[in-house]
Protein backbone atom coordinates (compact mmCIF):
# COMPACT_ATOMS: atom_id res chain seq x y z
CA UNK A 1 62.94 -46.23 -76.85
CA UNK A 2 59.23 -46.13 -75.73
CA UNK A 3 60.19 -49.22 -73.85
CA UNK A 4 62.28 -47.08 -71.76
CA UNK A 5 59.95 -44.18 -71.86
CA UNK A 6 57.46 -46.16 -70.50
CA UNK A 7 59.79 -47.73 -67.55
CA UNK A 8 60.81 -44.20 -66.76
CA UNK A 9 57.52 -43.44 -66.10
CA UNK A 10 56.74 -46.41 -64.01
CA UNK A 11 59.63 -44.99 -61.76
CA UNK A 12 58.35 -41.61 -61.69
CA UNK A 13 54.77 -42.95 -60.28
CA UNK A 14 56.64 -44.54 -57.67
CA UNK A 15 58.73 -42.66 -56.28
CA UNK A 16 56.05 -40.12 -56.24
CA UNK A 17 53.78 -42.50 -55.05
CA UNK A 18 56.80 -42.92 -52.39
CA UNK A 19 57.11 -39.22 -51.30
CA UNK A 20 53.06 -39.13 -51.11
CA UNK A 21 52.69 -42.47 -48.93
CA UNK A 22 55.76 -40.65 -47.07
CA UNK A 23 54.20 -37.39 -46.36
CA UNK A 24 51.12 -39.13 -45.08
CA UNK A 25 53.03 -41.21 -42.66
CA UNK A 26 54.65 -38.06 -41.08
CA UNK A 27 52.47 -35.54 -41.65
CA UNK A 28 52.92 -31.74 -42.32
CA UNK A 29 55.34 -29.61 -40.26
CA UNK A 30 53.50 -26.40 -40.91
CA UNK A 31 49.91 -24.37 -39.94
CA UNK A 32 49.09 -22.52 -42.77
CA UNK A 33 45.67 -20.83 -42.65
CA UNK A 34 44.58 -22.79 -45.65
CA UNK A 35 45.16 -26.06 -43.54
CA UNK A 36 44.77 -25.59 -40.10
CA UNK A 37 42.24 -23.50 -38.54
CA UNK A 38 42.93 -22.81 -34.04
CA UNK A 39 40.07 -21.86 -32.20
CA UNK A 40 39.74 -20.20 -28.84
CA UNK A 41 37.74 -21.36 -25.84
CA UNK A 42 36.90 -19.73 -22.26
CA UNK A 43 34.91 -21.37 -19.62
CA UNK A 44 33.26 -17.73 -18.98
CA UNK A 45 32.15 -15.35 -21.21
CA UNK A 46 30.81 -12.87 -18.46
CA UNK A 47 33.67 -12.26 -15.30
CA UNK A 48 33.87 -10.12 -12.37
CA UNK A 49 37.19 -8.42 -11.32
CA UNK A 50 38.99 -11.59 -9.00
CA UNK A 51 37.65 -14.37 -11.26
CA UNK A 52 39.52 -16.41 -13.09
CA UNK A 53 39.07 -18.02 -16.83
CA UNK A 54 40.59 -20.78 -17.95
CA UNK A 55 41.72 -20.74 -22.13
CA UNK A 56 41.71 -23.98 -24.43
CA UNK A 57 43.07 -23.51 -27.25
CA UNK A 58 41.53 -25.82 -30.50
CA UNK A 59 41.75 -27.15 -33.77
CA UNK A 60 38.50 -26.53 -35.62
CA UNK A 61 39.50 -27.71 -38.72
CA UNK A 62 42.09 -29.47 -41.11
CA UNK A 63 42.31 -29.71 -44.73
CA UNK A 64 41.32 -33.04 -45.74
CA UNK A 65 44.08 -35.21 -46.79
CA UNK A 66 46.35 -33.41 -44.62
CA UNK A 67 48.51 -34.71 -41.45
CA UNK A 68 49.34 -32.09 -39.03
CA UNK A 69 52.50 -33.15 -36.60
CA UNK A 70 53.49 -29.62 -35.47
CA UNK A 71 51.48 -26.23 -34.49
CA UNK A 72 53.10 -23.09 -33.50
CA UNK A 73 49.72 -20.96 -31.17
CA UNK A 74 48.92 -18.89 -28.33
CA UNK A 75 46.89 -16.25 -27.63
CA UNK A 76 46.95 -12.70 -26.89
CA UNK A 77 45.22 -10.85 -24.23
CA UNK A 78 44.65 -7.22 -23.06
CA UNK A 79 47.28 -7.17 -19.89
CA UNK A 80 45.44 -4.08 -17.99
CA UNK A 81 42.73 -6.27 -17.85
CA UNK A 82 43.69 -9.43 -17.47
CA UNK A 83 47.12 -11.44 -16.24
CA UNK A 84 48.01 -14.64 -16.18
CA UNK A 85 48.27 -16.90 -13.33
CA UNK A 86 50.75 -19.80 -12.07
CA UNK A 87 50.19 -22.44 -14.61
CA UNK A 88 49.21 -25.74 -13.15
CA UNK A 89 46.75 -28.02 -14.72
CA UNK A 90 47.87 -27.57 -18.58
CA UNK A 91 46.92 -30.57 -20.51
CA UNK A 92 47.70 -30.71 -24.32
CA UNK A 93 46.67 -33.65 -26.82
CA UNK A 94 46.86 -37.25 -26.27
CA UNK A 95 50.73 -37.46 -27.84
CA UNK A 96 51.66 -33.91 -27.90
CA UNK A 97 54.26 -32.48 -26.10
CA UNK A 98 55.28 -28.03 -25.32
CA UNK A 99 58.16 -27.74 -27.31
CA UNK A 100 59.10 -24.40 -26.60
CA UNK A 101 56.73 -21.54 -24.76
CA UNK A 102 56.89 -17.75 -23.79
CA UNK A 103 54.35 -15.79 -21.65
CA UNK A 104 54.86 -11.83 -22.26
CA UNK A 105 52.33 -11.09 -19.10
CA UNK A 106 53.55 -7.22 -19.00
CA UNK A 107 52.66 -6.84 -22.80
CA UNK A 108 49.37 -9.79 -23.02
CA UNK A 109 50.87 -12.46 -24.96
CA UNK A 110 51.72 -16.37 -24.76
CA UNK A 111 53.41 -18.17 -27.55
CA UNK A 112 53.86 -22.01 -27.46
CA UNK A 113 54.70 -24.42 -30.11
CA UNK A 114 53.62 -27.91 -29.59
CA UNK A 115 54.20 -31.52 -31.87
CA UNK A 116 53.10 -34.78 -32.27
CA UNK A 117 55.16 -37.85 -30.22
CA UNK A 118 54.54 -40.23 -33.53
CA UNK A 119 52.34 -40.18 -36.52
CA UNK A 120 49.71 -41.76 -34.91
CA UNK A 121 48.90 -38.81 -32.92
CA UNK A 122 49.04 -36.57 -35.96
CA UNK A 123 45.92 -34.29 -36.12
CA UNK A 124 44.17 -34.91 -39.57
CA UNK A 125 40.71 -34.68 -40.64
CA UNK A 126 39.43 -37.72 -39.07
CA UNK A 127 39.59 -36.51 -35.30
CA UNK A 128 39.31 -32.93 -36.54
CA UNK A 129 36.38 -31.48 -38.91
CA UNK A 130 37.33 -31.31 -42.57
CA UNK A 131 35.70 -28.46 -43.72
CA UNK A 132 34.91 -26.43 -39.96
CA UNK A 133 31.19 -27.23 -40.94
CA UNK A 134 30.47 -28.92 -37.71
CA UNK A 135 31.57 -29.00 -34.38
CA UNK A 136 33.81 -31.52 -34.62
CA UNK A 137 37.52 -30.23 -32.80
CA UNK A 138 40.53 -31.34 -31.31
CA UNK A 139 41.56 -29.69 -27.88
CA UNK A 140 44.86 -29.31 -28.67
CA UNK A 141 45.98 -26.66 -25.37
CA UNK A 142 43.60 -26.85 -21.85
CA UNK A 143 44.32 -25.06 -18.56
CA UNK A 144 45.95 -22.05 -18.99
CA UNK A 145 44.46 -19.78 -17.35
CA UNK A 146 44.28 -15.51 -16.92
CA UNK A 147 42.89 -13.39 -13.41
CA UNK A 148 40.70 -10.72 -14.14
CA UNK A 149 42.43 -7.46 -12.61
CA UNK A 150 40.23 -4.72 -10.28
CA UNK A 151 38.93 -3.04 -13.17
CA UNK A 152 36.00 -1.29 -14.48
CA UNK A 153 33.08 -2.54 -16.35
CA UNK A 154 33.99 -3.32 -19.68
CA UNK A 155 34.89 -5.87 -22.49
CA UNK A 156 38.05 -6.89 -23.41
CA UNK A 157 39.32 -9.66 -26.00
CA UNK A 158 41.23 -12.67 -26.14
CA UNK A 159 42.82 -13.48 -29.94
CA UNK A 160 44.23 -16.80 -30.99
CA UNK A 161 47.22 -16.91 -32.35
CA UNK A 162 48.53 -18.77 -35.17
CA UNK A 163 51.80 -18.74 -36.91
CA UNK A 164 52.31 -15.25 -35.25
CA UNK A 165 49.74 -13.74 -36.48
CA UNK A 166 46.01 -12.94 -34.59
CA UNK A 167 43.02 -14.66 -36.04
CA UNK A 168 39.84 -15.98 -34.20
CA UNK A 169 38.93 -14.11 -31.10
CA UNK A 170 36.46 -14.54 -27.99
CA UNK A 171 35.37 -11.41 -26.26
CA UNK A 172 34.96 -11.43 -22.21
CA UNK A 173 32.55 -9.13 -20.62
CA UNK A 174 33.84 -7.91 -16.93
CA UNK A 175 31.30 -7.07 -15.29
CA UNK A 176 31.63 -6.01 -11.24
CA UNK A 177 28.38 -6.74 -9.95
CA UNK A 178 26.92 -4.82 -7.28
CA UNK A 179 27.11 -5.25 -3.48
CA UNK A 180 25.24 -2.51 -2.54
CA UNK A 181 22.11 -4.22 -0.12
CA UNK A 182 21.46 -1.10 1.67
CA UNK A 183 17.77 0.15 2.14
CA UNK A 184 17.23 3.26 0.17
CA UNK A 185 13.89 4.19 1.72
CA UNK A 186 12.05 2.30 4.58
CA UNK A 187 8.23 3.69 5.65
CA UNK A 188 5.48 2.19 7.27
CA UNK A 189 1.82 4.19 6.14
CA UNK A 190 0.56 6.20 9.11
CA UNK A 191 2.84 4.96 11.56
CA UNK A 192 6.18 6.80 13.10
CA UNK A 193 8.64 4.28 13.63
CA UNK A 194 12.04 4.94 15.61
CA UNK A 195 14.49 5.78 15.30
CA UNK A 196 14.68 7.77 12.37
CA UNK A 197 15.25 5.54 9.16
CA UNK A 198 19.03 5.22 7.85
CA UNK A 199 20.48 2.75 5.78
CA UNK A 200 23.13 1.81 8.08
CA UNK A 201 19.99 1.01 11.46
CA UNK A 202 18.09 -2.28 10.81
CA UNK A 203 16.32 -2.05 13.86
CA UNK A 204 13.20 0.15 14.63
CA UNK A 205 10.42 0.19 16.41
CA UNK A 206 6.77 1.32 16.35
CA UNK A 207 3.48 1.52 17.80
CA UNK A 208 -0.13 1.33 16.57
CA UNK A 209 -3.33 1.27 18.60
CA UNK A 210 -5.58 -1.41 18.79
CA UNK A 211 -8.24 -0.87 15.94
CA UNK A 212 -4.77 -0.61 13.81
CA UNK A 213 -5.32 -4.29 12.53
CA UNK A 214 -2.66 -4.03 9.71
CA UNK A 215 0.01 -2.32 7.91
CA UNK A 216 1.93 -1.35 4.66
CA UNK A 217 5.59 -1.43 4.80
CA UNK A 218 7.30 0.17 2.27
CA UNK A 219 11.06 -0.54 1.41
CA UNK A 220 13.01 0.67 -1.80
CA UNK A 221 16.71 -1.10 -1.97
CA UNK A 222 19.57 1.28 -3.14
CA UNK A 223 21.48 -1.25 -5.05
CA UNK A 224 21.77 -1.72 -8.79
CA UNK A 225 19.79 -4.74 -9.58
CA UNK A 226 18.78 -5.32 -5.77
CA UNK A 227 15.73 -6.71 -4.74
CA UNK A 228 13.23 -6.51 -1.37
CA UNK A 229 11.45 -9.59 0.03
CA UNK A 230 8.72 -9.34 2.57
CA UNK A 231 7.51 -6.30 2.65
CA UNK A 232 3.86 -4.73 1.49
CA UNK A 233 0.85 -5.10 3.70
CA UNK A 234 0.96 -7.20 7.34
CA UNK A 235 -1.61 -8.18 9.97
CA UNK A 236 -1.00 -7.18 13.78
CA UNK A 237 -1.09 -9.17 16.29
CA UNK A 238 -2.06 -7.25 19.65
CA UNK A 239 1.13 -7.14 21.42
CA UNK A 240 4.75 -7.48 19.68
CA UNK A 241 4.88 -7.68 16.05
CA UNK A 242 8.24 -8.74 14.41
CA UNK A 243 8.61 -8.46 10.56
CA UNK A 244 12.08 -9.16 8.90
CA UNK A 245 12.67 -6.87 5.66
CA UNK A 246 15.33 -8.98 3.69
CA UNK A 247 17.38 -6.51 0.88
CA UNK A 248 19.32 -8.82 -1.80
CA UNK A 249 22.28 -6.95 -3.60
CA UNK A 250 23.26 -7.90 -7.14
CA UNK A 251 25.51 -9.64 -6.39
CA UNK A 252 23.87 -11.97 -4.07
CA UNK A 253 24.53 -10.52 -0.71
CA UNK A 254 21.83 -10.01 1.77
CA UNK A 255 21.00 -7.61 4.84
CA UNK A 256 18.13 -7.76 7.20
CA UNK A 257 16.13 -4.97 8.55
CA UNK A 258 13.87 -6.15 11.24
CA UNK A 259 11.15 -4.19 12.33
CA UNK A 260 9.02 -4.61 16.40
CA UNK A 261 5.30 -2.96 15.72
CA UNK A 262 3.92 -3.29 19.10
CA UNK A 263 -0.33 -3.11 18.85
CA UNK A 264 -1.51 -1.91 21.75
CA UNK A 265 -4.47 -3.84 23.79
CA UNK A 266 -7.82 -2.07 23.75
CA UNK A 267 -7.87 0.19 26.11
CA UNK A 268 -10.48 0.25 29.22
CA UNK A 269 -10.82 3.96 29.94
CA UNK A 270 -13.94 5.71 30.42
CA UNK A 271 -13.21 9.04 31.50
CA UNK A 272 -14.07 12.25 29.68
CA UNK A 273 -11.01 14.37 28.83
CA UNK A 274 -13.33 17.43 28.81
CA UNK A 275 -17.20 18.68 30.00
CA UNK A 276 -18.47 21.71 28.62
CA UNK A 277 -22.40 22.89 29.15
CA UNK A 278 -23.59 26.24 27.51
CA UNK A 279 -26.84 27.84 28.41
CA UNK A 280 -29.65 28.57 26.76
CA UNK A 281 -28.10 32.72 27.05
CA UNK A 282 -25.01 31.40 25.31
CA UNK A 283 -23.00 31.80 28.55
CA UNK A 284 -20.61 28.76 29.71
CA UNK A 285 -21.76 27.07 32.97
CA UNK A 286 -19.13 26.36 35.49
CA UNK A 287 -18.66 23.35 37.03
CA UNK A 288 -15.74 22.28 38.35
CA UNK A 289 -14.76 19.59 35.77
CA UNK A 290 -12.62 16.85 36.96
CA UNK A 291 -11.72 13.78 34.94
CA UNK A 292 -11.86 11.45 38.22
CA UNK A 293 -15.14 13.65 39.57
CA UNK A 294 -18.42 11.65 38.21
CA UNK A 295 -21.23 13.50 39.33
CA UNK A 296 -22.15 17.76 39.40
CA UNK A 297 -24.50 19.88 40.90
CA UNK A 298 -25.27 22.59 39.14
CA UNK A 299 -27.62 25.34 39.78
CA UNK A 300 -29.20 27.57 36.97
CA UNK A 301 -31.76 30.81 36.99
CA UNK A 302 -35.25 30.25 35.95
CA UNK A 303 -34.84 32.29 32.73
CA UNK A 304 -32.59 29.24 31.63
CA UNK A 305 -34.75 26.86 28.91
CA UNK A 306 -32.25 24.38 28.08
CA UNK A 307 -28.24 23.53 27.91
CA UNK A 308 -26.01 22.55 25.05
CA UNK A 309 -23.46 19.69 26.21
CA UNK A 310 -19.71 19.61 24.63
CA UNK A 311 -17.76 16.31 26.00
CA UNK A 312 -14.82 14.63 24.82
CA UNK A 313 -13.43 10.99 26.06
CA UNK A 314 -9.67 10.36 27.05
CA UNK A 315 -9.55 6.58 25.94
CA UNK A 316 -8.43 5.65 22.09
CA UNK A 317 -11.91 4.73 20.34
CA UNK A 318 -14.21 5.33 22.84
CA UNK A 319 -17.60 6.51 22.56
CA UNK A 320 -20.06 9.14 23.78
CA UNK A 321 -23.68 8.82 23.78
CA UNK A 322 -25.53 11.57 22.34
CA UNK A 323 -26.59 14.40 24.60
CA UNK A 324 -26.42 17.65 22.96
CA UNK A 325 -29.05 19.44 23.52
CA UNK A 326 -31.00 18.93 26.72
CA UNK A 327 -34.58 21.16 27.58
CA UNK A 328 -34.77 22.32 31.36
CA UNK A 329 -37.74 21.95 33.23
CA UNK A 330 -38.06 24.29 36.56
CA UNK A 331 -36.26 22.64 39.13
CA UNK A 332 -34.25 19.36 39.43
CA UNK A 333 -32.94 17.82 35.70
CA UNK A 334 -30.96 15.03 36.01
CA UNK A 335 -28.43 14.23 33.15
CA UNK A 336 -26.33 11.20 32.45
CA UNK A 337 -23.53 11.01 30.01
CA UNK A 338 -22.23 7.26 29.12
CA UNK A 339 -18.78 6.46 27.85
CA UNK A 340 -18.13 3.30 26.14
CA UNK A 341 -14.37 2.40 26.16
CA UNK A 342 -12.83 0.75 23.08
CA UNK A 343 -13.01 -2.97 24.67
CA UNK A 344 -16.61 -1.98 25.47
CA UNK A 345 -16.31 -1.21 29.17
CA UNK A 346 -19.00 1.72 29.83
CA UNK A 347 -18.97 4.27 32.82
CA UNK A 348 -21.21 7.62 33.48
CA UNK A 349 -21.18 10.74 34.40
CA UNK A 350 -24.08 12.39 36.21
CA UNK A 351 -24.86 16.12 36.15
CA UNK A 352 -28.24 17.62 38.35
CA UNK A 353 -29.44 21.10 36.50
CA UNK A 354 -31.64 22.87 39.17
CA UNK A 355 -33.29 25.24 37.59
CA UNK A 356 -34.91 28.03 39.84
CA UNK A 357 -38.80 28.39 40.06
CA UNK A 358 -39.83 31.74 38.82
CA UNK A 359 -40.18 34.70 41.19
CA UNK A 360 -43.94 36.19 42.22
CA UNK A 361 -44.11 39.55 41.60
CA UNK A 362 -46.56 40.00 45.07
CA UNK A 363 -43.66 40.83 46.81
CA UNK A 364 -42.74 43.73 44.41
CA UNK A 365 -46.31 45.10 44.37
CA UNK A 366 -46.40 44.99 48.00
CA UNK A 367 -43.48 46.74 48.46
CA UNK A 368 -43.84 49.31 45.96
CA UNK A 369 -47.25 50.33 47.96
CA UNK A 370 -45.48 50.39 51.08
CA UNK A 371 -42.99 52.69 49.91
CA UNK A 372 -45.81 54.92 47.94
CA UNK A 373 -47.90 55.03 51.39
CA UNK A 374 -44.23 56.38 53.23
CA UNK A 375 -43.82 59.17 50.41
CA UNK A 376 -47.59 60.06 50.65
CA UNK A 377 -46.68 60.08 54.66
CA UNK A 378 -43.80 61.98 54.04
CA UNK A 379 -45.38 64.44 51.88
CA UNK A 380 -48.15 64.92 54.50
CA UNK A 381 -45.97 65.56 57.47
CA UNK A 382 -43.94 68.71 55.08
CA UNK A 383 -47.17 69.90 54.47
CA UNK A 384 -48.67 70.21 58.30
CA UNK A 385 -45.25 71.13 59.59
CA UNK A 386 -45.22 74.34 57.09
CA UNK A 387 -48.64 75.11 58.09
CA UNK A 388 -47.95 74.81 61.52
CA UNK A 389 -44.98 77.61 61.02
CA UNK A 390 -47.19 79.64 59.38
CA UNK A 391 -49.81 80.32 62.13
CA UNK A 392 -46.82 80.42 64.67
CA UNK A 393 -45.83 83.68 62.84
CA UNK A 394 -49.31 84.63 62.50
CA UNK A 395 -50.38 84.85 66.04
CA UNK A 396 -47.07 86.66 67.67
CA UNK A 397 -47.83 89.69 69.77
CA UNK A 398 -46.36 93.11 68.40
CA UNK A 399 -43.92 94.88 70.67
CA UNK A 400 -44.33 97.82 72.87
CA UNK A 401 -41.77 100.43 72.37
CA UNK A 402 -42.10 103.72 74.40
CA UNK A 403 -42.07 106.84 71.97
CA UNK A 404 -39.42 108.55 74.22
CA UNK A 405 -36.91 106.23 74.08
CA UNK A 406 -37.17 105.84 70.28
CA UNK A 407 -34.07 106.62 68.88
CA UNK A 408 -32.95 106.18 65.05
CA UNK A 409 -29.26 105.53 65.76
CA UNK A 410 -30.33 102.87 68.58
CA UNK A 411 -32.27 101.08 66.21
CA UNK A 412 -29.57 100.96 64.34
């Protein structure tokens, strides 16, 4: 009896030893989350709308001891965002073959179930990590691949699936860069350039005189996440000045604003734009200023001590000596007024004060006396003509009228 007790058990070891050597051979025909563990993969994590991202789809891990000869995956993806494309460069595992596969693009999902050729392309623990500790995988899926639709920034995921059911997941952030490389602002300090700025004119023009020996260009870029190159402060040239302001969007795109500063040579002119002289009185002195006219006569009354002179130059930078205030002595004063231009070329203007010598007063005296000696003369004659009427009427000889022929009423 234990005899055959004991040979019962004999055959009990082997045949399970049989089924176990068996099992190992040909491996496991399910993916239970307690065996297998799929990954997912993406060769971009950050997108813009128009890219494309290609899914792998791996095994991280397998129980140890365990032979895996069939997996039933796929993934699931949002379908507003993304859609899948023309498959064409799917690869699966060295011995694995697409049994049977469905792509749902309207509703985001793709199902596939894949096996093993033989048992030596079973996935197992020794190609794949035992305990999903390390970074040990098998690529079991490669290629597919899903476009990224005209959307709006956001971030949308992409779930493994496995026996049905969701369970890792890689999020994908679409993110529409910006291709705005438009200037927001363009200035130059102290300088009017032309035409008017606008984001849509990259060519102005400007001009600076010649002491203007540099400039600040200012450019802001409208863009998100633009940039500006070559602008701040620049040295001028005299003549034509080209700078090139270069405006970088986000997204990589460039523009070019150039900009023609043209410095102007110094300039040569030494005329006076204006020649004012006040007298000592305050009164203006005329003159007759013209710019072209270089030298003035100008005649002034004795009680004049001294003129005040107001001038102004036509040429950019140019230079007056100082005159202001000049003292008059009696007759000729002779004035000159030098004007350096800006590339140092002088000229002068020459003014001749003739002051008047002051008047005798011998004249007046004599005069006066001559005039008192014909009153007195005047005064004289009156009096001898009255006398002389006087003894007229004295010496008249009375009239003879005979008594007989005196009549009242003739008289009359």
């Amino acid at each position: 009896m234990d005899k055959e007790l004991v040979m019962k058990n004999k055959y009990v070891k082997i045949f399970f030893t049989f089924i176990i050597g068996i099992v190992c051979l040909f491996g496991i025909d399910y993916v239970d989350a307690k065996t297998v563990a799929m990954g997912i993969k993406s060769n971009k994590t950050t997108v813009e709308p128009g890219d494309t991202i290609r899914i792998d789809l791996p095994v991280l891990c397998v129980a140890k001891g365990t032979n895996v000869s069939k997996i039933d995956t796929g993934f699931e993806y949002d379908s507003n965002a993304l859609t899948a494309t023309e498959v064409k460069n799917v690869k699966y595992f060295n011995g694995w073959k697409n049994v049977k596969d469905n792509l749902d693009d309207k509703n985001g999902s793709f199902v596939i179930s894949l096996k093993a050729d033989s048992s030596k392309n079973y996935i197992n623990s020794d190609n794949a990590s035992g305990d999903c500790g390390d970074d040990t995988y098998v690529t079991l899926v490669s290629g597919y691949e899903l476009k990224v639709k005209d959307v709006a920034n956001q971030k949308t995921t992409i779930w493994v699936l496995q026996d049905g059911e969701k369970s890792t997941s890689i999020d994908i952030n679409i993110y529409k860069t910006n291709d705005n490389n438009n200037l927001k602002k363009l200035n130059i300090e102290g300088v009017e350039i032309e035409p008017k700025f606008s984001p849509n004119v990259t060519s102005y023009e400007a001009e600076v005189d010649y002491d203007k020996e540099k400039v600040v260009i200012s450019a802001v870029c409208d863009g998100d996440n633009c940039s500006v190159s070559n602008a701040g402060e620049k040295e001028l040239q005299v003549g034509e000045n080209r700078f090139e302001i270069v405006v970088t969007a986000e997204n990589g795109s460039r523009k070019k604003y150039n900009i023609f500063i043209n410095r102007k040579e110094a300039s040569s002119d030494t005329t006076l734009s204006s020649l004012k002289i006040k007298d000592s009185n305050g009164n203006n002195v005329a003159i007759g200023f013209k710019s072209d006219k270089r030298s003035y006569d100008v005649n002034v009354n004795n009680d004049i001590l001294f003129v005040e002179f107001d001038a102004k130059c036509n040429g950019a930078n140019c230079k007056i000596d100082d005159i202001d205030t000049k003292k008059l002595n009696v007759g000729n004063n002779s004035f000159k007024i030098k004007v350096t231009a800006e590339d140092g070329t002088t000229g002068e203007y020459k003014i001749n004060i003739i002051r008047e010598k002051k008047k005798s007063i011998i004249p007046y005296i004599i005069g006066g006396i001559i005039l008192a000696l014909l009153i007195a003369l005047g005064i004289v004659f009156f009096i001898r003509r009255n006398k002389d009427k006087k003894a007229k009427r004295t010496n008249v000889e009375p009239i003879d009228i005979p008594e007989d022929n005196f009549d009242i009423n003739n008289l009359q």
